[in-house]
PDB file of N, CA and C in Angstrom:
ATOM      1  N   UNK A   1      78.995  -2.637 -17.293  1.00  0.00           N
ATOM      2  CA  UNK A   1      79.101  -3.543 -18.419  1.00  0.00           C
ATOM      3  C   UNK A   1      78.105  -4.704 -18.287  1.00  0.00           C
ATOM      4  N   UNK A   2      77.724  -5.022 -17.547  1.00  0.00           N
ATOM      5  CA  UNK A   2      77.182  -6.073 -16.782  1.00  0.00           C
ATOM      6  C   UNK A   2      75.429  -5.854 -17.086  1.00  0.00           C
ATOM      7  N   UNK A   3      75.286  -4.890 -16.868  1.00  0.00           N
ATOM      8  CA  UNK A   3      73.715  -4.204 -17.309  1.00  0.00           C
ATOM      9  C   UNK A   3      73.746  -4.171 -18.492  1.00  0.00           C
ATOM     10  N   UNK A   4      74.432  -3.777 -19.374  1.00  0.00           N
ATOM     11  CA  UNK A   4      74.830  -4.015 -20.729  1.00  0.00           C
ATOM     12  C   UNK A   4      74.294  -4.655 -21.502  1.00  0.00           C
ATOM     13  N   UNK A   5      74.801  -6.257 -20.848  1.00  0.00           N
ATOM     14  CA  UNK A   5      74.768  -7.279 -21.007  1.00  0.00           C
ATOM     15  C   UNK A   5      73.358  -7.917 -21.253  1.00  0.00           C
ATOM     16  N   UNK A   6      73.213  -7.698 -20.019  1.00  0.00           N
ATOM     17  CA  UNK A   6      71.401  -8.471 -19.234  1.00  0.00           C
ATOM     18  C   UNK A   6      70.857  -7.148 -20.612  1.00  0.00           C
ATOM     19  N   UNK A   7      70.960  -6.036 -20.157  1.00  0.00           N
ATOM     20  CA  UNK A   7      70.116  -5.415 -21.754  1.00  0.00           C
ATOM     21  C   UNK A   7      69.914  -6.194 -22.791  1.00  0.00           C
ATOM     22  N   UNK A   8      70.949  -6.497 -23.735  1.00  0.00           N
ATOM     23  CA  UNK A   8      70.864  -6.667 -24.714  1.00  0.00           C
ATOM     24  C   UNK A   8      70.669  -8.351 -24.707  1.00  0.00           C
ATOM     25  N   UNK A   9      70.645  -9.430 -24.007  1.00  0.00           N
ATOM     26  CA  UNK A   9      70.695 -10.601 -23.604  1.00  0.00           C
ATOM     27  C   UNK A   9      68.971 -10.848 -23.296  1.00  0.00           C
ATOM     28  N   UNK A  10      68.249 -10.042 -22.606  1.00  0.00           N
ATOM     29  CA  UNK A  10      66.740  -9.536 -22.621  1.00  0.00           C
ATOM     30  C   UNK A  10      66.146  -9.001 -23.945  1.00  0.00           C
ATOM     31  N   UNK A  11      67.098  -8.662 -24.691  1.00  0.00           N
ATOM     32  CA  UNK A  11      66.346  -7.904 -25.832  1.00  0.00           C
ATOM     33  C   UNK A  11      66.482  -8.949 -27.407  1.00  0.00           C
ATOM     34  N   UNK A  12      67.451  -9.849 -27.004  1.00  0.00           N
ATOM     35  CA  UNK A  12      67.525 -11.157 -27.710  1.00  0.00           C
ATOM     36  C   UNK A  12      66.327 -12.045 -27.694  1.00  0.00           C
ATOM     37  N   UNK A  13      66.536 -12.358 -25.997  1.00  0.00           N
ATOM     38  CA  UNK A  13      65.372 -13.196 -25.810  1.00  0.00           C
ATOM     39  C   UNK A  13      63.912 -12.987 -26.106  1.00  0.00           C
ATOM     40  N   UNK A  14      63.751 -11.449 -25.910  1.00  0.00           N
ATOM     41  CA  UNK A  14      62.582 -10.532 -26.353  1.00  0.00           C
ATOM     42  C   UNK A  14      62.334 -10.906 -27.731  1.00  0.00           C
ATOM     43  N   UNK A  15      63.095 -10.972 -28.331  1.00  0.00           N
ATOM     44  CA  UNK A  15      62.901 -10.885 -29.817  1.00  0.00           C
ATOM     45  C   UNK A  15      62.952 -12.358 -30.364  1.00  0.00           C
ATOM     46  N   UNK A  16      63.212 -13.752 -29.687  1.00  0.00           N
ATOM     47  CA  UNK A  16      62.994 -14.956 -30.165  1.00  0.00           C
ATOM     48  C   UNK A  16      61.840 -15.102 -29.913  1.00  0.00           C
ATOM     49  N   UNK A  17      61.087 -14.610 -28.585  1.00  0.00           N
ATOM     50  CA  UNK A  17      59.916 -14.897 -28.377  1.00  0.00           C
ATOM     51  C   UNK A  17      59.050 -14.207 -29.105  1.00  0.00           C
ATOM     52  N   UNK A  18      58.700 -13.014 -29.620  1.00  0.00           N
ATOM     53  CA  UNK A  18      58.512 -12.371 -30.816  1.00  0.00           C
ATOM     54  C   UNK A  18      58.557 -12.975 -31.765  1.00  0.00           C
ATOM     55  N   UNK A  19      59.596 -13.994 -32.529  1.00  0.00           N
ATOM     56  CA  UNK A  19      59.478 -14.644 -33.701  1.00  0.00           C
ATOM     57  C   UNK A  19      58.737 -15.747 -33.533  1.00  0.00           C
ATOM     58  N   UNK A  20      58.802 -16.373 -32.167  1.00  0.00           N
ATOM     59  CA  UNK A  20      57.792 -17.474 -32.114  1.00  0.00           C
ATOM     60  C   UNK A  20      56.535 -17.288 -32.235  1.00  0.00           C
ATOM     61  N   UNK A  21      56.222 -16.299 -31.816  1.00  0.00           N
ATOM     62  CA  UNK A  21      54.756 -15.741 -31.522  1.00  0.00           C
ATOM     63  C   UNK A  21      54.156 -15.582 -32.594  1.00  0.00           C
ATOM     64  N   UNK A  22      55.332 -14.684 -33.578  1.00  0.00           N
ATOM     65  CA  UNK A  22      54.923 -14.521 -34.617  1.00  0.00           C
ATOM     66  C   UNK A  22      54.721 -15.878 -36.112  1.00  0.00           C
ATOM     67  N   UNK A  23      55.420 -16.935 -36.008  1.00  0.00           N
ATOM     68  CA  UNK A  23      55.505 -18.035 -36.576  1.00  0.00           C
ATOM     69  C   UNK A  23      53.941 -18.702 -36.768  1.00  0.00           C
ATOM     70  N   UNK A  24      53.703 -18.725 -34.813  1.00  0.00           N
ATOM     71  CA  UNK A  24      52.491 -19.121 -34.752  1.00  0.00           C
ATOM     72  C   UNK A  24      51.773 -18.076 -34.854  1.00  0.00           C
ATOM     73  N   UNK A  25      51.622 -17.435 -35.129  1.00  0.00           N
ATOM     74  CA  UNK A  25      50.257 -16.116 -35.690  1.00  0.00           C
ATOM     75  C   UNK A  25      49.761 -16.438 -37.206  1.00  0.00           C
ATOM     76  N   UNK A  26      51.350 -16.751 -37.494  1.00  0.00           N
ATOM     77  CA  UNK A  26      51.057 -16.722 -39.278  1.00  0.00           C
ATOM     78  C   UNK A  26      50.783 -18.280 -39.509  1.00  0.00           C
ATOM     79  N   UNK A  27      51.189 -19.353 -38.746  1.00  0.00           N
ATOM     80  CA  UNK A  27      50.843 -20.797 -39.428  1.00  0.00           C
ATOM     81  C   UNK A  27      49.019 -20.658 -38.994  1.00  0.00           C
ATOM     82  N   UNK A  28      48.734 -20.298 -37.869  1.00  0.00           N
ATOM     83  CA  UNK A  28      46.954 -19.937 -36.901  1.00  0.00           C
ATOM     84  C   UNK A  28      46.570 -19.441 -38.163  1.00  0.00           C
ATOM     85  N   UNK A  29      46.723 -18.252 -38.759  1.00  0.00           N
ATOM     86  CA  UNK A  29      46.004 -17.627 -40.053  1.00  0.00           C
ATOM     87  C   UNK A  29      46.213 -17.966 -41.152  1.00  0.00           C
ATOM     88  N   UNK A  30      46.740 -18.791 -41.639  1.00  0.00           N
ATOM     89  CA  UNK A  30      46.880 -19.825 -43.032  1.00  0.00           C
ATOM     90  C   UNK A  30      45.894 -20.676 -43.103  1.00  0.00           C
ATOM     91  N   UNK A  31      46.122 -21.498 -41.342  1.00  0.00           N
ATOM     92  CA  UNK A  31      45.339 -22.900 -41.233  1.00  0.00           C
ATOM     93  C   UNK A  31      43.884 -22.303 -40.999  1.00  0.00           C
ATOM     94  N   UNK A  32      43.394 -21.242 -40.596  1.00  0.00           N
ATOM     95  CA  UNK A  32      42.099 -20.591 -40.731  1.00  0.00           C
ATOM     96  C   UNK A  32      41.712 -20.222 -42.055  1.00  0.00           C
ATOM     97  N   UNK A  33      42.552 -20.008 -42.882  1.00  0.00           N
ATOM     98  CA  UNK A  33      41.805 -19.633 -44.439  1.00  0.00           C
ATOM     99  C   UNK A  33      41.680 -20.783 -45.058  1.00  0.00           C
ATOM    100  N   UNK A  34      42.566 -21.832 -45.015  1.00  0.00           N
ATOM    101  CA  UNK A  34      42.501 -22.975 -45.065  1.00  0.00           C
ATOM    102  C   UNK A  34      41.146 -24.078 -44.767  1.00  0.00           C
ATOM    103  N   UNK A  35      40.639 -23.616 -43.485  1.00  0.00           N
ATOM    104  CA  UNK A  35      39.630 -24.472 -43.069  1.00  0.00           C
ATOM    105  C   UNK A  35      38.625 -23.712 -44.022  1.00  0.00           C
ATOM    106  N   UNK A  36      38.658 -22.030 -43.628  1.00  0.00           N
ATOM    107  CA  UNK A  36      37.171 -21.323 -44.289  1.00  0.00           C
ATOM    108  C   UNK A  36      37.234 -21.795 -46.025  1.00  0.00           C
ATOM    109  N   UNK A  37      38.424 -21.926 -46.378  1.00  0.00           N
ATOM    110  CA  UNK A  37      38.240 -22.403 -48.209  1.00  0.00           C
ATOM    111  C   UNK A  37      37.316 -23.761 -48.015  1.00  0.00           C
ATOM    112  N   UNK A  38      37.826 -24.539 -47.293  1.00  0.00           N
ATOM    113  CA  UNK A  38      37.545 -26.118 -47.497  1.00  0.00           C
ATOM    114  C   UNK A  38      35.832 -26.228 -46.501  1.00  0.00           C
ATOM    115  N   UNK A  39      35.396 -25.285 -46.051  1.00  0.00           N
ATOM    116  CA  UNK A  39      34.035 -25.385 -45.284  1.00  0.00           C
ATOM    117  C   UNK A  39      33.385 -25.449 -46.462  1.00  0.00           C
ATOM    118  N   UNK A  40      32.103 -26.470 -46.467  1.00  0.00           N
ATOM    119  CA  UNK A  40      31.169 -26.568 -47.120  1.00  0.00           C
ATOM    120  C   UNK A  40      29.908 -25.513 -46.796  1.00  0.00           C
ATOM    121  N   UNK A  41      30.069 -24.666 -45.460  1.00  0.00           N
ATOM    122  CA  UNK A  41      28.796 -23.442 -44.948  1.00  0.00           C
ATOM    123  C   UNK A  41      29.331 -22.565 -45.684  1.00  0.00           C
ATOM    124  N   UNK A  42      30.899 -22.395 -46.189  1.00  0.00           N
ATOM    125  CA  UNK A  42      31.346 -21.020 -46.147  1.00  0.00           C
ATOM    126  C   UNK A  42      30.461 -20.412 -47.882  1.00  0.00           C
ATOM    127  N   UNK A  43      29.454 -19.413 -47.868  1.00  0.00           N
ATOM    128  CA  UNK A  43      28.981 -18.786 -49.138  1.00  0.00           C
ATOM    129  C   UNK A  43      29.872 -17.770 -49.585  1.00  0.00           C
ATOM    130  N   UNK A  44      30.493 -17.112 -49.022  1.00  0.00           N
ATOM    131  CA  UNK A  44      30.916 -15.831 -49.464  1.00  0.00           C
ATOM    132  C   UNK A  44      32.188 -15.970 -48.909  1.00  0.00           C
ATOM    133  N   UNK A  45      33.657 -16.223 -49.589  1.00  0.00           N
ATOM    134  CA  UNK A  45      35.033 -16.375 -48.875  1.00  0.00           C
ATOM    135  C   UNK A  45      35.344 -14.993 -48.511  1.00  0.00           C
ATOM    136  N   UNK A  46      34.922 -14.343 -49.366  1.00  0.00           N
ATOM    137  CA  UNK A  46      35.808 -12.748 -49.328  1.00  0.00           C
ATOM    138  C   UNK A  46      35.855 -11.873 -48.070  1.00  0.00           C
ATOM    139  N   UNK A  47      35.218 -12.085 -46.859  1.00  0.00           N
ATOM    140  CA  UNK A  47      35.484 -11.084 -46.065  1.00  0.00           C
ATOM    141  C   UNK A  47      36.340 -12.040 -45.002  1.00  0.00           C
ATOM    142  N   UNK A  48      36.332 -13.247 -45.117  1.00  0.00           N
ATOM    143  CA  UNK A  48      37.230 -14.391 -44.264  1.00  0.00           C
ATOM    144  C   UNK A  48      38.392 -14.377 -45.073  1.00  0.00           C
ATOM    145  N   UNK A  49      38.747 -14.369 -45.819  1.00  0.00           N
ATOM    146  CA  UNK A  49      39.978 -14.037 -46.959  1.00  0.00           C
ATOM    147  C   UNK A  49      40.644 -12.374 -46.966  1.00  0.00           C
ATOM    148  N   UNK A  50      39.369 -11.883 -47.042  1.00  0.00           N
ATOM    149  CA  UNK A  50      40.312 -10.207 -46.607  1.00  0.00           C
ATOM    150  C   UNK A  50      41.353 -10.108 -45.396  1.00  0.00           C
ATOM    151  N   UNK A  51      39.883 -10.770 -44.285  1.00  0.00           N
ATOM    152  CA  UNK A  51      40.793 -10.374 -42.954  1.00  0.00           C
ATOM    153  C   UNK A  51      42.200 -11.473 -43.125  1.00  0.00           C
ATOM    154  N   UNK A  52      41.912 -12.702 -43.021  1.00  0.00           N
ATOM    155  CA  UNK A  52      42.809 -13.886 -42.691  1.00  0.00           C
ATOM    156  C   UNK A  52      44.358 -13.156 -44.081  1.00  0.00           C
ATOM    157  N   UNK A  53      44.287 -12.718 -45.133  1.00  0.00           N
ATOM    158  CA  UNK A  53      45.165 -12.458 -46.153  1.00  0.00           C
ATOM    159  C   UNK A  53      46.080 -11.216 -45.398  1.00  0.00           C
ATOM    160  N   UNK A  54      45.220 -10.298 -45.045  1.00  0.00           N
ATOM    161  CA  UNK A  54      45.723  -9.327 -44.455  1.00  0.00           C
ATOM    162  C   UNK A  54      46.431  -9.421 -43.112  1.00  0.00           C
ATOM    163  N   UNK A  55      46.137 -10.475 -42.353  1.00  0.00           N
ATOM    164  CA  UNK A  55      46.724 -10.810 -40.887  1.00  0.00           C
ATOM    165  C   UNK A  55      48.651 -11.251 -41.648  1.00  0.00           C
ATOM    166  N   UNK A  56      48.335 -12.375 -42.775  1.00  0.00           N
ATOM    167  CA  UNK A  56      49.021 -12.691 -42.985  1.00  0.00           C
ATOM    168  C   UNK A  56      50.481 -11.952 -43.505  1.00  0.00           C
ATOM    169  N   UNK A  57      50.026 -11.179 -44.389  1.00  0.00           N
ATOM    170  CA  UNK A  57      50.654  -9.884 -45.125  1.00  0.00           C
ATOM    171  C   UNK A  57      51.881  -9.091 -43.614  1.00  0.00           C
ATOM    172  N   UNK A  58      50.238  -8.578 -42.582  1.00  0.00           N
ATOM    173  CA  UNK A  58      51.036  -8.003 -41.738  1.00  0.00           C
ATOM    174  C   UNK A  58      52.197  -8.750 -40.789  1.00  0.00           C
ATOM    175  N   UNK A  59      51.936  -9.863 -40.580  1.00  0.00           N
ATOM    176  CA  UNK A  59      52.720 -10.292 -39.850  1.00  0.00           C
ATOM    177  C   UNK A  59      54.322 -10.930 -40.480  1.00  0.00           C
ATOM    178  N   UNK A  60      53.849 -11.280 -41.978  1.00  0.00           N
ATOM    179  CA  UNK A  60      55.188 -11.669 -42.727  1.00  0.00           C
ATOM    180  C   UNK A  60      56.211 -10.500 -42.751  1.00  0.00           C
ATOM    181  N   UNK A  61      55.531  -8.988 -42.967  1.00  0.00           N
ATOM    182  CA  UNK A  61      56.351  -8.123 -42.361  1.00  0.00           C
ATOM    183  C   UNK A  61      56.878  -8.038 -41.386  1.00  0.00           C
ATOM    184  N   UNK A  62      56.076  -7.816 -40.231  1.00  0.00           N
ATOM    185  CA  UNK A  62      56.849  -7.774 -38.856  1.00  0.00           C
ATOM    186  C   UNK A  62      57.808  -9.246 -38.906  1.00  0.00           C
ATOM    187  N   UNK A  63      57.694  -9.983 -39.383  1.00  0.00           N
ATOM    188  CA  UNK A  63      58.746 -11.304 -38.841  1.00  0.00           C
ATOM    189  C   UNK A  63      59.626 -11.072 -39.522  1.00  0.00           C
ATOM    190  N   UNK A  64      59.726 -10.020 -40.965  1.00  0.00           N
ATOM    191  CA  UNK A  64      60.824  -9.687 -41.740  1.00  0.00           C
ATOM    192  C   UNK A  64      61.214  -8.771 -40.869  1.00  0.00           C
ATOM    193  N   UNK A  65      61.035  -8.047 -40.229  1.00  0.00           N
ATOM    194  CA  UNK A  65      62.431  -7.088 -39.680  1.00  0.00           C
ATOM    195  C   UNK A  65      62.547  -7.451 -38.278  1.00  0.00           C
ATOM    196  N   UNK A  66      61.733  -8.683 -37.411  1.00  0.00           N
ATOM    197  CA  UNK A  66      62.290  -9.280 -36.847  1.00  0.00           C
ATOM    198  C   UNK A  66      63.508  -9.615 -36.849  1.00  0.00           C
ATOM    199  N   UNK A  67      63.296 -10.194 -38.468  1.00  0.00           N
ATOM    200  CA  UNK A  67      64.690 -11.355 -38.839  1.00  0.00           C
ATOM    201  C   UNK A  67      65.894 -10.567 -39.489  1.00  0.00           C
ATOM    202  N   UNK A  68      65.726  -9.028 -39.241  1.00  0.00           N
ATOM    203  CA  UNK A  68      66.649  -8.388 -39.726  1.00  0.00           C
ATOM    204  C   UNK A  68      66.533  -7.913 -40.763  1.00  0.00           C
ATOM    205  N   UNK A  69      65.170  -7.669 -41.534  1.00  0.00           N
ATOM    206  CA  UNK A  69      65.233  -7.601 -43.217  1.00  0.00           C
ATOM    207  C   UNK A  69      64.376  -6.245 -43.055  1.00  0.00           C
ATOM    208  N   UNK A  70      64.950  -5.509 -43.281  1.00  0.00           N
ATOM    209  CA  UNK A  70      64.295  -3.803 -43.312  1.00  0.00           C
ATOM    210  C   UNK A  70      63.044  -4.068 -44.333  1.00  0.00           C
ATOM    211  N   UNK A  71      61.925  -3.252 -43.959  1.00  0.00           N
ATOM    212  CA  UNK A  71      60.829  -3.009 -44.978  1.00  0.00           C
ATOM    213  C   UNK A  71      61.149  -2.557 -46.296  1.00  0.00           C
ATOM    214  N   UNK A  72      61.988  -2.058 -46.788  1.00  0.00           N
ATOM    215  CA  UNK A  72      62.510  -1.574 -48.240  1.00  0.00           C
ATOM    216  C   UNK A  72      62.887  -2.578 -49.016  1.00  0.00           C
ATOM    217  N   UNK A  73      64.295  -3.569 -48.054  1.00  0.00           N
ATOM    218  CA  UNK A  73      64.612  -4.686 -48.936  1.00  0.00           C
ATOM    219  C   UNK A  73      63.867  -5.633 -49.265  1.00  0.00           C
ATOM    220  N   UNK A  74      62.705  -5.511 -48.371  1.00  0.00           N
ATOM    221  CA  UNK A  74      61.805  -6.757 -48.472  1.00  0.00           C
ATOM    222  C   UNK A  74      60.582  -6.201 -49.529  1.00  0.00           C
ATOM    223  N   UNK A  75      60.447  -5.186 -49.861  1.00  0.00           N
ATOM    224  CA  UNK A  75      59.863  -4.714 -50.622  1.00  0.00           C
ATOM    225  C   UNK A  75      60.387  -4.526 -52.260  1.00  0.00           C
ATOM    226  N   UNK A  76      61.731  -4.460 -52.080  1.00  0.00           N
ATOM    227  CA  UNK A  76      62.737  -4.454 -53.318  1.00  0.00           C
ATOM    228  C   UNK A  76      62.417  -6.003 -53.925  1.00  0.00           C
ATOM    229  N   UNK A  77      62.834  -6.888 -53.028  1.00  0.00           N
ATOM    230  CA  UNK A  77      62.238  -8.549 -52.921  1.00  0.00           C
ATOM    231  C   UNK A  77      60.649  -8.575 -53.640  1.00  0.00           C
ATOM    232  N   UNK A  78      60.180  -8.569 -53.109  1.00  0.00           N
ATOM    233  CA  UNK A  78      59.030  -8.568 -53.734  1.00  0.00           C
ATOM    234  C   UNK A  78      58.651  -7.878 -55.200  1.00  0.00           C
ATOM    235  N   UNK A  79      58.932  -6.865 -55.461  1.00  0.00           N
ATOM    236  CA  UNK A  79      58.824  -6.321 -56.912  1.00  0.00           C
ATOM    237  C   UNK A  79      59.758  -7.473 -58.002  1.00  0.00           C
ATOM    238  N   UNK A  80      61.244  -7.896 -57.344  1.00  0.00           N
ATOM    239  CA  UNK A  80      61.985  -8.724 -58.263  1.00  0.00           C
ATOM    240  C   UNK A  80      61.022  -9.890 -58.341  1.00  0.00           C
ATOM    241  N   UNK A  81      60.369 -10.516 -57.581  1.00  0.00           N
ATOM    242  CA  UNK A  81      59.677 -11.508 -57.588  1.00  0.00           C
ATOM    243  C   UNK A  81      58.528 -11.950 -58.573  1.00  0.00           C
ATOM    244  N   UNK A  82      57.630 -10.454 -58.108  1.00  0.00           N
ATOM    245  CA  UNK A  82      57.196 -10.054 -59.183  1.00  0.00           C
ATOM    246  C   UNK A  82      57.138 -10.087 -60.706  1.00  0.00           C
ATOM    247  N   UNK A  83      58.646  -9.098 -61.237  1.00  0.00           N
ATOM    248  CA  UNK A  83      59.227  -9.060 -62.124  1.00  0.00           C
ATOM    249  C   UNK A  83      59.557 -10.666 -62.564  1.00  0.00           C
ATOM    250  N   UNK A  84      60.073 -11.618 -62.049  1.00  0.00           N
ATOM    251  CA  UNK A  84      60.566 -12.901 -62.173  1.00  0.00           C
ATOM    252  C   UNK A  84      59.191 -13.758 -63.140  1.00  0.00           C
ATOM    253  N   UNK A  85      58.244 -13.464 -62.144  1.00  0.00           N
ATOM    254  CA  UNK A  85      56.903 -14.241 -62.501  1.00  0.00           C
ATOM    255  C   UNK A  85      56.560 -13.577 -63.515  1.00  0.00           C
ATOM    256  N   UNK A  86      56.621 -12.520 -64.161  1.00  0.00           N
ATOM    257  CA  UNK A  86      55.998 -11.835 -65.333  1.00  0.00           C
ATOM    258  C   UNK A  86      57.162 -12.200 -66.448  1.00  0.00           C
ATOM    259  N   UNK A  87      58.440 -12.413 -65.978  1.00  0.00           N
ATOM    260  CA  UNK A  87      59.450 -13.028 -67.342  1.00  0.00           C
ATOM    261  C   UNK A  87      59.125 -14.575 -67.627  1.00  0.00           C
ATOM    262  N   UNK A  88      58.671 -15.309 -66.219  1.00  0.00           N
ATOM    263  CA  UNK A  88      58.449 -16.588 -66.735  1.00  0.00           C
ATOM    264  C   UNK A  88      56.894 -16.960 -66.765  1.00  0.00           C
ATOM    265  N   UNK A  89      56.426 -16.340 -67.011  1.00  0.00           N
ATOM    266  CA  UNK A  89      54.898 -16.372 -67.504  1.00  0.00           C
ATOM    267  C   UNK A  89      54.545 -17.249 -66.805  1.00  0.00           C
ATOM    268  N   UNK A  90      54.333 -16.709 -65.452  1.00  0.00           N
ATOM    269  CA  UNK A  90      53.727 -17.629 -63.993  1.00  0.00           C
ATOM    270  C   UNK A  90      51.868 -17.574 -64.516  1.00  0.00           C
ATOM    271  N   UNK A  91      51.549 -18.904 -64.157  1.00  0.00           N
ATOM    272  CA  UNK A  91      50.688 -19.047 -64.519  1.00  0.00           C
ATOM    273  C   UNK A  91      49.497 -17.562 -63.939  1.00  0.00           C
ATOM    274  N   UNK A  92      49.413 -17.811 -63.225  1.00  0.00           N
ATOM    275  CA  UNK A  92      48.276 -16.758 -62.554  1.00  0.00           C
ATOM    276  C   UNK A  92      48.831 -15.306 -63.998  1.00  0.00           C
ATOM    277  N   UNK A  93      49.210 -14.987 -64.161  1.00  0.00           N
ATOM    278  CA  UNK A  93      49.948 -13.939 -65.468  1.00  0.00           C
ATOM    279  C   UNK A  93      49.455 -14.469 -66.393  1.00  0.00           C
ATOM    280  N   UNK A  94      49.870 -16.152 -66.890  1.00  0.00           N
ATOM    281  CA  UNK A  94      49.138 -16.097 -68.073  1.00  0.00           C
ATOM    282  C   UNK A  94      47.835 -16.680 -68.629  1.00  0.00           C
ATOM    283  N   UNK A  95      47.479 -16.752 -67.185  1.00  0.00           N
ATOM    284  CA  UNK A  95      45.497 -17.169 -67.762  1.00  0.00           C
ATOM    285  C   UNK A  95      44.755 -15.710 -67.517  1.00  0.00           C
ATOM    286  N   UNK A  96      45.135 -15.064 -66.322  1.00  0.00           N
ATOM    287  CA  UNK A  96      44.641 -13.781 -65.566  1.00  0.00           C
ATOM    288  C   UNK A  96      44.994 -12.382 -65.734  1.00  0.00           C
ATOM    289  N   UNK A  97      46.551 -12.312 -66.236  1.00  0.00           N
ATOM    290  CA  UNK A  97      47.226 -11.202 -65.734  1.00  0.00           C
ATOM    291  C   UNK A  97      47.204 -10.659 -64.288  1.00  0.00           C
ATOM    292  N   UNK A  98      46.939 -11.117 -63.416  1.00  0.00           N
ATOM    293  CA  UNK A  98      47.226 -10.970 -61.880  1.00  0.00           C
ATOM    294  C   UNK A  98      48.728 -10.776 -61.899  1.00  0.00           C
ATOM    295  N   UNK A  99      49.690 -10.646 -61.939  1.00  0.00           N
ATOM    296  CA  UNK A  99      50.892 -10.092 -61.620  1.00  0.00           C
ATOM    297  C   UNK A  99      51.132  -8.821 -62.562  1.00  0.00           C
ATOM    298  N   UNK A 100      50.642  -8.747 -63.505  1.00  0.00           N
ATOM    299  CA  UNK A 100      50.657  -7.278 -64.415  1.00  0.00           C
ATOM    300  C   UNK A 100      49.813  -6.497 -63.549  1.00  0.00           C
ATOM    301  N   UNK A 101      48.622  -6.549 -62.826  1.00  0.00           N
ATOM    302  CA  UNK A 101      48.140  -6.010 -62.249  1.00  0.00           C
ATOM    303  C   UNK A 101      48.474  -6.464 -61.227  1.00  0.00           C
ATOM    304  N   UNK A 102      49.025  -6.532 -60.048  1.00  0.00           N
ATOM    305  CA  UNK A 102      49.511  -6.120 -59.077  1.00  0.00           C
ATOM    306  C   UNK A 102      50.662  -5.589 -59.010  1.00  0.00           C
ATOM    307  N   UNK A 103      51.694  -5.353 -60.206  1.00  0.00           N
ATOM    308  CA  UNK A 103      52.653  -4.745 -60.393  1.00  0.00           C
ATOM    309  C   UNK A 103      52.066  -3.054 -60.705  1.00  0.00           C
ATOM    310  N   UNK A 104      51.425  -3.676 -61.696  1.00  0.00           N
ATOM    311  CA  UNK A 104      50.842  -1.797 -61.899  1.00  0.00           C
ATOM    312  C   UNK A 104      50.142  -0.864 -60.280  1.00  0.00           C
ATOM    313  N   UNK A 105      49.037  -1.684 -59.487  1.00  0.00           N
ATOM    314  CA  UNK A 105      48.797  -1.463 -58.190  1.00  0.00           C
ATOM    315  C   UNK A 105      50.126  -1.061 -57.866  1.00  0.00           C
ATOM    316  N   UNK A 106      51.037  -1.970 -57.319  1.00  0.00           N
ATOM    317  CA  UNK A 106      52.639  -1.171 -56.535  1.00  0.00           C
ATOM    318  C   UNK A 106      53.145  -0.217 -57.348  1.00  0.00           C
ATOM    319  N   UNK A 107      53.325  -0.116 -58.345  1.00  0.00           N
ATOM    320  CA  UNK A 107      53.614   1.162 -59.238  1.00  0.00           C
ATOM    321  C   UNK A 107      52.814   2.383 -59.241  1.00  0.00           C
ATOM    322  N   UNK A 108      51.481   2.063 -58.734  1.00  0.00           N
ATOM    323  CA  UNK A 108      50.461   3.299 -58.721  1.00  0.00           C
ATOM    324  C   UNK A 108      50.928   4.208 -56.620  1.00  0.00           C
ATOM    325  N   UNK A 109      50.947   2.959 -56.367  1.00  0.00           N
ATOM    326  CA  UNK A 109      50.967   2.691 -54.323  1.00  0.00           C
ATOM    327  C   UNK A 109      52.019   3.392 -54.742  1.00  0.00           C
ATOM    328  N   UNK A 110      53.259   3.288 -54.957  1.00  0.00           N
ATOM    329  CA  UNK A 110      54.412   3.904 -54.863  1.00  0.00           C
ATOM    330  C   UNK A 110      54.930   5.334 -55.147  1.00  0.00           C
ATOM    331  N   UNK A 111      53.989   5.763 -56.398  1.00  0.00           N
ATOM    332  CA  UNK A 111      53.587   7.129 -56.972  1.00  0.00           C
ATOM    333  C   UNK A 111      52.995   8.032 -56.239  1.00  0.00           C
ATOM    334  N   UNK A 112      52.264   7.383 -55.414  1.00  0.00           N
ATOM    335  CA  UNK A 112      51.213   8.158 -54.537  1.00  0.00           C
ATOM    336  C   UNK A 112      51.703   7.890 -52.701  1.00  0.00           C
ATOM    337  N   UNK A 113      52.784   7.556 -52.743  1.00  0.00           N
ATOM    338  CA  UNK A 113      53.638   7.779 -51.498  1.00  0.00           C
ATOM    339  C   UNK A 113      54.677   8.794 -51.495  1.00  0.00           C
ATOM    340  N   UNK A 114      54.554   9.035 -52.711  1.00  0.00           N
ATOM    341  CA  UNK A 114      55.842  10.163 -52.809  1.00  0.00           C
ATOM    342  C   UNK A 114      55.222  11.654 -52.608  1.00  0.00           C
TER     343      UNK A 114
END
């Protein structure tokens, strides 16, 4: 029982340090897209924005099922969110349509996972 214990007591601690790690991964890659927006050298954001967007993406996942939140629900989450911003005509929707099109993207992604 005792091994048990220390198991799962190790696999706690395993996993706070994991969320820390991960906290600071994701505040490190914010405050880096952050600086590259606000650099006066920076000519071209887009390949400092690909990577730094994408670090971000991945790791908000992993800290979601860190925190207990399965990839599905957090994905269910996100489409309502979605959906939310396209009923209240979030701005980026209504100068751009950026949420009509990234809804249609996950609707296409989703078609083509099946």
């Amino acid at each position: 029982m005792d091994d048990i214990m220390n198991f799962n007591g190790m696999d706690i601690t395993k996993n706070m340090k994991l969320i820390e790690s991960l906290k600071g991964q994701l505040l490190l890659s914010v405050s880096a897209l952050y600086s590259e927006m606000s650099s006066e050298t920076c000519e071209d954001i887009r390949p400092v924005a690909m990577d730094t967007l994408s670090d971000i993406i991945i790791i908000s996942y992993l800290l979601s099922r860190r925190l207990g939140i399965d990839y599905p629900t957090l994905e269910k989450q996100i489409s309502s969110k979605i959906r939310l911003g396209l009923l209240q005509e979030h701005e980026t929707e209504k100068y751009f349509g950026d949420l009509s099109a990234l809804s249609r993207f996950r609707s296409h992604q989703a078609g083509n996972a099946s």
